[in-house]
Structures are given as C-alpha cells and as structure tokens.
Protein backbone atom coordinates (compact mmCIF):
# COMPACT_ATOMS: atom_id res chain seq x y z
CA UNK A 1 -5.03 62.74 147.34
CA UNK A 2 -3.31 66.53 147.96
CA UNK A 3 0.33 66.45 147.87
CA UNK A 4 2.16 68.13 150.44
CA UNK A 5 3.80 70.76 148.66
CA UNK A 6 6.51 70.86 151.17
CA UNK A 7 7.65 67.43 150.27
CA UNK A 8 7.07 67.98 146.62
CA UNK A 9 9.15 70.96 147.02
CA UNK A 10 12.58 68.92 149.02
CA UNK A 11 13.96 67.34 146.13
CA UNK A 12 14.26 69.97 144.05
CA UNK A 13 16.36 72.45 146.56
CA UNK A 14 18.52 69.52 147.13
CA UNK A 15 19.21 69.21 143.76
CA UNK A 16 20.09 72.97 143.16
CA UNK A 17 21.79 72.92 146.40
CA UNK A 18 23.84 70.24 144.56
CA UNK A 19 24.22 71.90 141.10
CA UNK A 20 25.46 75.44 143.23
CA UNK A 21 28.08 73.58 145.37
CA UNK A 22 29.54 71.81 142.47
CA UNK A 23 29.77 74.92 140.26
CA UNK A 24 31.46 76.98 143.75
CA UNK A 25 34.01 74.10 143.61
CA UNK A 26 34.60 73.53 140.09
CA UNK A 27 35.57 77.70 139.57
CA UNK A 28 38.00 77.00 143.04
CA UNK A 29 39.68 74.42 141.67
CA UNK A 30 40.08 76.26 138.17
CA UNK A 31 41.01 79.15 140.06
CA UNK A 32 43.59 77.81 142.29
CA UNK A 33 44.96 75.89 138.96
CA UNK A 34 45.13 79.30 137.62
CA UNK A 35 47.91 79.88 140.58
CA UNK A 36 45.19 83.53 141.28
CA UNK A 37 43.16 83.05 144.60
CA UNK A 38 40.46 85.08 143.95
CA UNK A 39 38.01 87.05 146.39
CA UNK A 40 33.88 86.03 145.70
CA UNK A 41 33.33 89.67 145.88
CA UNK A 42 35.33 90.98 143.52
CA UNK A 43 37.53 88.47 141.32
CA UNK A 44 40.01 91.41 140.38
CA UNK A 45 41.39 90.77 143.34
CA UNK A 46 44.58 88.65 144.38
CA UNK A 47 45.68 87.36 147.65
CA UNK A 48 49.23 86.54 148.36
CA UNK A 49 51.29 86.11 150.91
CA UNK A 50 54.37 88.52 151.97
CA UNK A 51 57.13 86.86 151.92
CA UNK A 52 60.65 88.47 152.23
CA UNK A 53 62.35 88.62 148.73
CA UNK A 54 65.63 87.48 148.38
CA UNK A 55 68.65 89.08 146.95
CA UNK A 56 70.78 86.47 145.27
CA UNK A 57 74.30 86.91 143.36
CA UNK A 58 75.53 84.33 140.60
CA UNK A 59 78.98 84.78 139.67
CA UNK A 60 77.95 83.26 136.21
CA UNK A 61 76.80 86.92 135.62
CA UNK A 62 79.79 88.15 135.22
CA UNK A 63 82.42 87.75 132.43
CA UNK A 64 85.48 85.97 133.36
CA UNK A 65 88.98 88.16 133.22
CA UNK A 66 91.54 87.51 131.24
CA UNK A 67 93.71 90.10 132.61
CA UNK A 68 97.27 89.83 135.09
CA UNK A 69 96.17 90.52 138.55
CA UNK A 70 99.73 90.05 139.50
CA UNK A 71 100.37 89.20 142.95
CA UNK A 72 98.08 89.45 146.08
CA UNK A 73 96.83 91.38 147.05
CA UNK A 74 96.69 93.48 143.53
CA UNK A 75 96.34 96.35 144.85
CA UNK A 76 98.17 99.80 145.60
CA UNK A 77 97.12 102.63 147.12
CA UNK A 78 97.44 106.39 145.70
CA UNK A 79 100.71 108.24 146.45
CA UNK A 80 100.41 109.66 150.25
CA UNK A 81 98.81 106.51 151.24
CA UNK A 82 99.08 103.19 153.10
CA UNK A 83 97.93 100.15 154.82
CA UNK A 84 98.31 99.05 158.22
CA UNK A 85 96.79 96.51 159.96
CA UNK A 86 93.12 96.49 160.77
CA UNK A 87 93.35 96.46 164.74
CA UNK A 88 95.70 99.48 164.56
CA UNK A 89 98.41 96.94 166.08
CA UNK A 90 100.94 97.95 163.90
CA UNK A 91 104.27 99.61 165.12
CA UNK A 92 104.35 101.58 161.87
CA UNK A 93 106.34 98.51 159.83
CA UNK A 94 103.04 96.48 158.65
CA UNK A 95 101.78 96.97 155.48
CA UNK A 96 98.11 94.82 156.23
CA UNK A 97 97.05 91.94 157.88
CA UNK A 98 97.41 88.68 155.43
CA UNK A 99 95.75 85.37 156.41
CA UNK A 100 95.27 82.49 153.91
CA UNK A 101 92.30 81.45 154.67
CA UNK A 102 89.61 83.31 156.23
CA UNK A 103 86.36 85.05 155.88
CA UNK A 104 84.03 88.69 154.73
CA UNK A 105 81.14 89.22 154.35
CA UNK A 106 80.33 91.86 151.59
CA UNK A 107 77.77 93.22 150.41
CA UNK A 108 75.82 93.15 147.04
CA UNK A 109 72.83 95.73 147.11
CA UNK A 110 72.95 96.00 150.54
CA UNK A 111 72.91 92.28 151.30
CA UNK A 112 75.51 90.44 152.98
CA UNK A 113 77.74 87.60 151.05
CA UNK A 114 79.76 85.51 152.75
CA UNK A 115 83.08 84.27 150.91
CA UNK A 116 86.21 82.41 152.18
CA UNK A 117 89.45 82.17 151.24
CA UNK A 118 92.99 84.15 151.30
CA UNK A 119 92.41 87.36 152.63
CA UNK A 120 94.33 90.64 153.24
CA UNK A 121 92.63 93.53 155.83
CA UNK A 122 94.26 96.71 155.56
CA UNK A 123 93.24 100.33 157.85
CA UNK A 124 93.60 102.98 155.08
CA UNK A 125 95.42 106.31 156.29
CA UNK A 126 97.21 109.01 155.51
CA UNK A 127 101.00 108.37 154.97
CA UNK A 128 102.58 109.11 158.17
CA UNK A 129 105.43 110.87 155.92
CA UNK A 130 103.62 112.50 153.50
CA UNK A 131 103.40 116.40 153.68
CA UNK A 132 100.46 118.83 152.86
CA UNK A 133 98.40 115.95 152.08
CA UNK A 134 94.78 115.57 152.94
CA UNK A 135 92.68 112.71 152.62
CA UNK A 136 90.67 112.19 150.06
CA UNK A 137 87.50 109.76 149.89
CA UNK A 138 86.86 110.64 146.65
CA UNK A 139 90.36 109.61 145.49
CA UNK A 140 90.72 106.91 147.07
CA UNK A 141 87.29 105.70 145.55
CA UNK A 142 88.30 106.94 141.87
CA UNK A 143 91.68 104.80 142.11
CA UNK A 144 89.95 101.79 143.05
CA UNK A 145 86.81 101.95 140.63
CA UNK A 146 89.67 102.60 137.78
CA UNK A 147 91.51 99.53 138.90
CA UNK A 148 88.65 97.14 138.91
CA UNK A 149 87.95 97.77 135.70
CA UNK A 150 91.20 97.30 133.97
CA UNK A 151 91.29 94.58 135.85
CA UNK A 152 87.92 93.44 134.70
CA UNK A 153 85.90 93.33 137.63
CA UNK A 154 82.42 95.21 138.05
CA UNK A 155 81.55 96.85 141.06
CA UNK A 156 78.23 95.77 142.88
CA UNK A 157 77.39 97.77 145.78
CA UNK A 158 78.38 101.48 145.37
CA UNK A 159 78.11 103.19 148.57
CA UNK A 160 74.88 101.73 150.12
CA UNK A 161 74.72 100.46 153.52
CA UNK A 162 73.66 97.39 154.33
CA UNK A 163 69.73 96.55 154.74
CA UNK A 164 67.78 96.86 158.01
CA UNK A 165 67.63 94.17 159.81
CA UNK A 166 70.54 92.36 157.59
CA UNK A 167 73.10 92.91 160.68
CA UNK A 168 71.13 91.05 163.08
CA UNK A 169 70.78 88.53 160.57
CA UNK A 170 74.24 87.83 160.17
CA UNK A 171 74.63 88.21 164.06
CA UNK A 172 72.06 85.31 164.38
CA UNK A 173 73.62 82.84 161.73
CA UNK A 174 77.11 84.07 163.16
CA UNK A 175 77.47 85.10 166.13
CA UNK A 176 81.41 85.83 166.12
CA UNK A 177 81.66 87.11 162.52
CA UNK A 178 82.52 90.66 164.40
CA UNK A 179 84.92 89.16 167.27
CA UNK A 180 86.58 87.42 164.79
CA UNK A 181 86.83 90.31 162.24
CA UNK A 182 84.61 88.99 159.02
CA UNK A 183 82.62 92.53 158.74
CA UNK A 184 86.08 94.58 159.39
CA UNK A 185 85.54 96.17 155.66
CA UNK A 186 81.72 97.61 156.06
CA UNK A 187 81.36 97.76 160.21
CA UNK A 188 82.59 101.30 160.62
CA UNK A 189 80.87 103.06 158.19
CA UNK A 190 78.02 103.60 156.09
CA UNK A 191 79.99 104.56 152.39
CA UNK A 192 81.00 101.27 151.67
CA UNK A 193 81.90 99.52 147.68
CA UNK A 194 82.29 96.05 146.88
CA UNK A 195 83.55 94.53 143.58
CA UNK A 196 83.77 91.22 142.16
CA UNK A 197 86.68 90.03 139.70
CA UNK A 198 85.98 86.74 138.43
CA UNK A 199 88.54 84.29 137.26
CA UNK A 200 88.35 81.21 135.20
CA UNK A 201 88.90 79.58 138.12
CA UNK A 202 88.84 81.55 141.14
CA UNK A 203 87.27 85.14 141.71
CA UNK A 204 88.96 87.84 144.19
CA UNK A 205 86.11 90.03 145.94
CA UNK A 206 87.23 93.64 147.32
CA UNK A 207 85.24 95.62 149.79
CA UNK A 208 86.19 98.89 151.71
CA UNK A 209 84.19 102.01 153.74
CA UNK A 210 85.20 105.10 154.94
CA UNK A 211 84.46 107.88 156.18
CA UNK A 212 86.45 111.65 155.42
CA UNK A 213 89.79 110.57 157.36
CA UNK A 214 89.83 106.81 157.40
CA UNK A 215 88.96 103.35 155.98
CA UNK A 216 89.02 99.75 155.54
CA UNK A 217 89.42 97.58 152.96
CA UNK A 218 89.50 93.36 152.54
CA UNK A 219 90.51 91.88 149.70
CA UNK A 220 89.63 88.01 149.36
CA UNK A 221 90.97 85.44 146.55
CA UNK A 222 88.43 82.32 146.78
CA UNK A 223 89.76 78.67 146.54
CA UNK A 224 89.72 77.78 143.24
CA UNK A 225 86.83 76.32 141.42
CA UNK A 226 86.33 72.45 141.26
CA UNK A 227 86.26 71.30 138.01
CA UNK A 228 84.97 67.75 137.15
C-alpha cells in the first residue's frame, strides 16, 4: 500500500510545533523571572516603562542637634536689617507674622515638602533707619548658612528653583496653598535655600528667596514627635 506522505509527514510538524512553543515559553517565563523583558531580535535589549522618579526626604538622614536654639523663631537678621510682615501690612511696628500652627511648603532639590506646625513669615528689607546701607543677598545668605550650622542643621536646596511642572502639582493637590500663604517663602523668586534642623523630638525647617532688594523667609517648628 503507498503511504501518503502528507499524512506521514503531520505528526511530526505537530510535534516540533510543540517542542518550539514550549521552548518560546519556557525562555519568557525565565526571562520575565529574570525581572529583564527582552526583545527576540536582539536580547541586549531592555524594555521599561517611564515612570516619573520620585524625590523623597527622610529626616532619619540627618543627625539630631544637640545645640540651644533658644527661642522662636532663632533667628536674627544682620545689622541694617529687619522683618516685617509678609503682606507688607505692617505700620512699621511688626517684627513678622507668627501663627502656631500653620503650613510651607519647601523645597528639597527642587521638590516641594509640605510641613505643619508653628510658623513665623517675615518680608526681609532694608532697615528703614539704617544709613548708607545696601542690600546684600549675599550677606544675608552667608549669615544664615553660618547659623544653620552652629545650630546643626544642613541645608538642602541651595538656590534651585523648584521643578517644572512641581507648581501645578501642588496647585492640584492644594488649591489654596497660595491664597492662604503656604508658598510665601519660594513664590517670588527663583534664589531660594531651605534647611532642616532636626531635634530629638521635633525639627524646625527654614526657607527664604530673594532677589537683589528683597526677600522672604518662613521658619516652621513641627509638633513634636510621638513616641511610643
């Protein structure tokens, strides 16, 4: 009898049909267990997805201060200086705006924070009777970055602006944070310097910008810590 060498023929491409599938599989699933998805063509390559990295902060990171902060807000300004208050209210008696609890954002690498707690918001100027005084950012800048540190803070954004796009972020999860004043130390301009003092059981976060004739500046003393 002649075989058909057709049928003779069906059997065996089934079979390697089978034998190729399970092989394709078995190097996907090793592959994919391998966390690499890998392109047939050429397996050098990877494929991943874009995905917006995230700037965290953990305050574990930096070493707790042992040092007198004395009393809030710490801070004074260089001789030929002074505060008023943020909205340019003042009559010429306020020294700052103090609220005990409220909100900032600041910024760490160009990425906003948010942090509550007591807060003072001061408008830096020129000493209304100081004489043959100019202002100085670079001063002003040198006093602070001196006081942090003997205060043991660390500074964590140095001048940089904030991201693109992080505004309208905030904006979005926040709509009134300007209204009501929680960007008032890095709204108006672009030079702006945040540091972080952290206590054994609170930290106080200080943020200002300026420009050559003005500033701002927040500084913000968290709740303290719960401790269990």
């Amino acid at each position: 009898m002649k075989i058909n060498q057709l049928s003779f023929l069906m059997p065996i491409v089934f079979f390697a049909s089978v034998i190729s599938c399970k092989n394709t599989k078995d190097n996907n699933s090793e592959t994919i267990k391998n966390g690499d998805l890998q392109t047939s063509q050429n397996p050098g390559n990877t494929v991943e997805s874009e995905k917006p990295r995230e700037v965290g902060f953990d305050i574990k990171t930096i070493a707790i201060s042992n040092e007198d902060l004395g009393d809030f807000p710490y801070f004074k300004l260089p001789d030929g200086y002074e505060f008023t208050d943020p909205d340019h209210s003042s009559s010429g008696d306020s020294k700052g705006l103090t609220v005990n609890y409220d909100k900032e954002y600041f910024l760490n690498d160009g990425i906003y924070i948010p942090q509550e707690g007591k807060t003072f918001k001061g408008h830096i100027s020129l000493d209304r009777n100081a004489k043959d005084k100019t202002y100085s950012p670079l001063e002003l800048q040198k006093s602070f970055d001196d006081l942090i540190i003997k205060m043991g803070g660390v500074k964590i954004n140095n001048g940089k602006g904030y991201k693109s796009g992080e505004k309208d972020r905030i904006y979005e999860l926040d709509p009134q944070a300007q209204p009501n004043g929680y960007l008032s130390s890095s709204s108006y301009f672009d030079n702006i310097h945040t540091y972080v003092i952290r206590k054994a059981d609170y930290s106080v976060w200080v943020q200002y910008n300026m420009n050559n004739e003005t500033g701002y500046i927040t500084v913000l003393k968290t709740k303290a810590f719960e401790t269990k």
